[in-house]
Protein backbone atom coordinates (compact mmCIF):
# COMPACT_ATOMS: atom_id res chain seq x y z
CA UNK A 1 0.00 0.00 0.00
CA UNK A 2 1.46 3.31 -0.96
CA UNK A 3 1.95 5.89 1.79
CA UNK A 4 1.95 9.43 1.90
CA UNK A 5 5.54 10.36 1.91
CA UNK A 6 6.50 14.51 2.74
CA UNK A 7 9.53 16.02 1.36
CA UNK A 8 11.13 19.33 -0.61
CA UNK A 9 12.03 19.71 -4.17
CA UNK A 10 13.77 22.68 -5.16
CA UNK A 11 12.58 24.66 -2.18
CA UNK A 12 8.76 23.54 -2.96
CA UNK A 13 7.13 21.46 -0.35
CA UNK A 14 5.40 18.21 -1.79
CA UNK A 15 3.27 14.92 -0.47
CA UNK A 16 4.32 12.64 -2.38
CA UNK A 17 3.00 8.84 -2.69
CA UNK A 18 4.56 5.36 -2.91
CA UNK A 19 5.58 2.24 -1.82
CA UNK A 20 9.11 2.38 -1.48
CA UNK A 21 9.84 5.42 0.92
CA UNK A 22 13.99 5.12 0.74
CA UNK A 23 13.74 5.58 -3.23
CA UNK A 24 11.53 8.19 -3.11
CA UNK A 25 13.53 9.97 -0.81
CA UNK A 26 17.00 8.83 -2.50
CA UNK A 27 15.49 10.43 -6.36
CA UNK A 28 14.75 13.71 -4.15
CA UNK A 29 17.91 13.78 -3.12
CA UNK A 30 19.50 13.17 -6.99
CA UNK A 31 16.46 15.84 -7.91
CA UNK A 32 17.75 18.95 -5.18
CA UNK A 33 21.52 17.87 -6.12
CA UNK A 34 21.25 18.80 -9.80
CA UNK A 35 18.95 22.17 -8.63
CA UNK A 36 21.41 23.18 -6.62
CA UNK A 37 24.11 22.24 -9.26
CA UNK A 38 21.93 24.47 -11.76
CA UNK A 39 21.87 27.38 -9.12
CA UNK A 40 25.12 27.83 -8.66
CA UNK A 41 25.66 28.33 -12.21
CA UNK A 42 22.67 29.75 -13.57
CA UNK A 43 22.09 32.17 -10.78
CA UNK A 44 19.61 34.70 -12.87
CA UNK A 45 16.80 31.45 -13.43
CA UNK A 46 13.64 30.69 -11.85
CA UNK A 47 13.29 28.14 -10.00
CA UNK A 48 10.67 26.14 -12.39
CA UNK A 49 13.62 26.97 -15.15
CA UNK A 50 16.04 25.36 -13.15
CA UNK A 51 13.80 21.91 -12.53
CA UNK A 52 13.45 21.38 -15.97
CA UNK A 53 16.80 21.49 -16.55
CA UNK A 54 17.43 19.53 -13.71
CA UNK A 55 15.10 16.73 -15.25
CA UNK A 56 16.21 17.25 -18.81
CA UNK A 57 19.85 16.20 -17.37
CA UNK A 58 18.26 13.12 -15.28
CA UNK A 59 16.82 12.12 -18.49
CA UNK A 60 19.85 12.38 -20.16
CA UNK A 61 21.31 10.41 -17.91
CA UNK A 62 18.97 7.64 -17.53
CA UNK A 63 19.06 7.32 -21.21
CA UNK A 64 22.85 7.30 -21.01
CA UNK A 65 22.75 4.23 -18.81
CA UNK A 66 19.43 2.79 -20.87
CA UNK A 67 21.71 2.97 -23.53
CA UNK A 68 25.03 1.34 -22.16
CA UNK A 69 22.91 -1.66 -20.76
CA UNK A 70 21.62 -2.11 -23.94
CA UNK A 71 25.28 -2.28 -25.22
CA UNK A 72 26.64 -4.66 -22.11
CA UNK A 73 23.39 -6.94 -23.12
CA UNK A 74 24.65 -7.05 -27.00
CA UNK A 75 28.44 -7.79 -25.90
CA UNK A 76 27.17 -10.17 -23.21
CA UNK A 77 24.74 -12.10 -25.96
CA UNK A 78 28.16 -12.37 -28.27
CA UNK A 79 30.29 -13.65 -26.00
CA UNK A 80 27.82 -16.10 -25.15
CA UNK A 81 27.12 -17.43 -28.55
CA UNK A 82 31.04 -17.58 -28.84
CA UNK A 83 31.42 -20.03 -25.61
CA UNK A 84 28.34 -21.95 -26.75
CA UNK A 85 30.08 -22.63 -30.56
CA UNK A 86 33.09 -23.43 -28.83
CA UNK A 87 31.30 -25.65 -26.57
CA UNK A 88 29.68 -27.37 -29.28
CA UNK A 89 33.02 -27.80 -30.96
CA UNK A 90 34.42 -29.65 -28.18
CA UNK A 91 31.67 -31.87 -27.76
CA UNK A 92 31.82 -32.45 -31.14
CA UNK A 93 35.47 -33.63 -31.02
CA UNK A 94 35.13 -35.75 -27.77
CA UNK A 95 32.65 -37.61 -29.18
CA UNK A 96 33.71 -37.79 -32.75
């Protein structure tokens, strides 16, 4: 059952809802960080400027890592198909 969960974003007070309480709390953390990145280098924006660029970059990121398990499962399928010929190969020659 999801539970009411309260915490600040940016400055902003929210209730938030869910069922895991130590992720919700852990992507407000990541979500403040890259705010307070933003603010300390884009001191003339708004605060609703500064969480969308604050998602736009976790986006970017979680595509970045989207995109480099994608990659690991590719190399990992490869190198799999290699041992498995191999394997074959062998059996092959121990029983031929």
């Amino acid at each position: 059952m999801s539970k009411a969960i309260r915490v600040t974003i940016g400055g902003k007070d929210l209730t938030l809802r869910g069922e895991n309480e130590e992720a919700i709390k852990k992507s407000v953390r990541e979500v403040n960080l890259q705010i307070q990145t933003l603010q300390q280098s884009l001191r003339d924006q708004s605060t609703s400027t500064l969480s969308l660029l604050a998602a736009l970059n976790l986006a970017e990121r979680c595509l970045e890592a989207e995109d480099g398990r994608n990659a690991d499962v590719v190399y990992l399928t490869a190198e799999l198909e290699k041992m498995t010929s191999y394997m074959e190969r062998a059996w092959n020659q121990a029983i031929g």
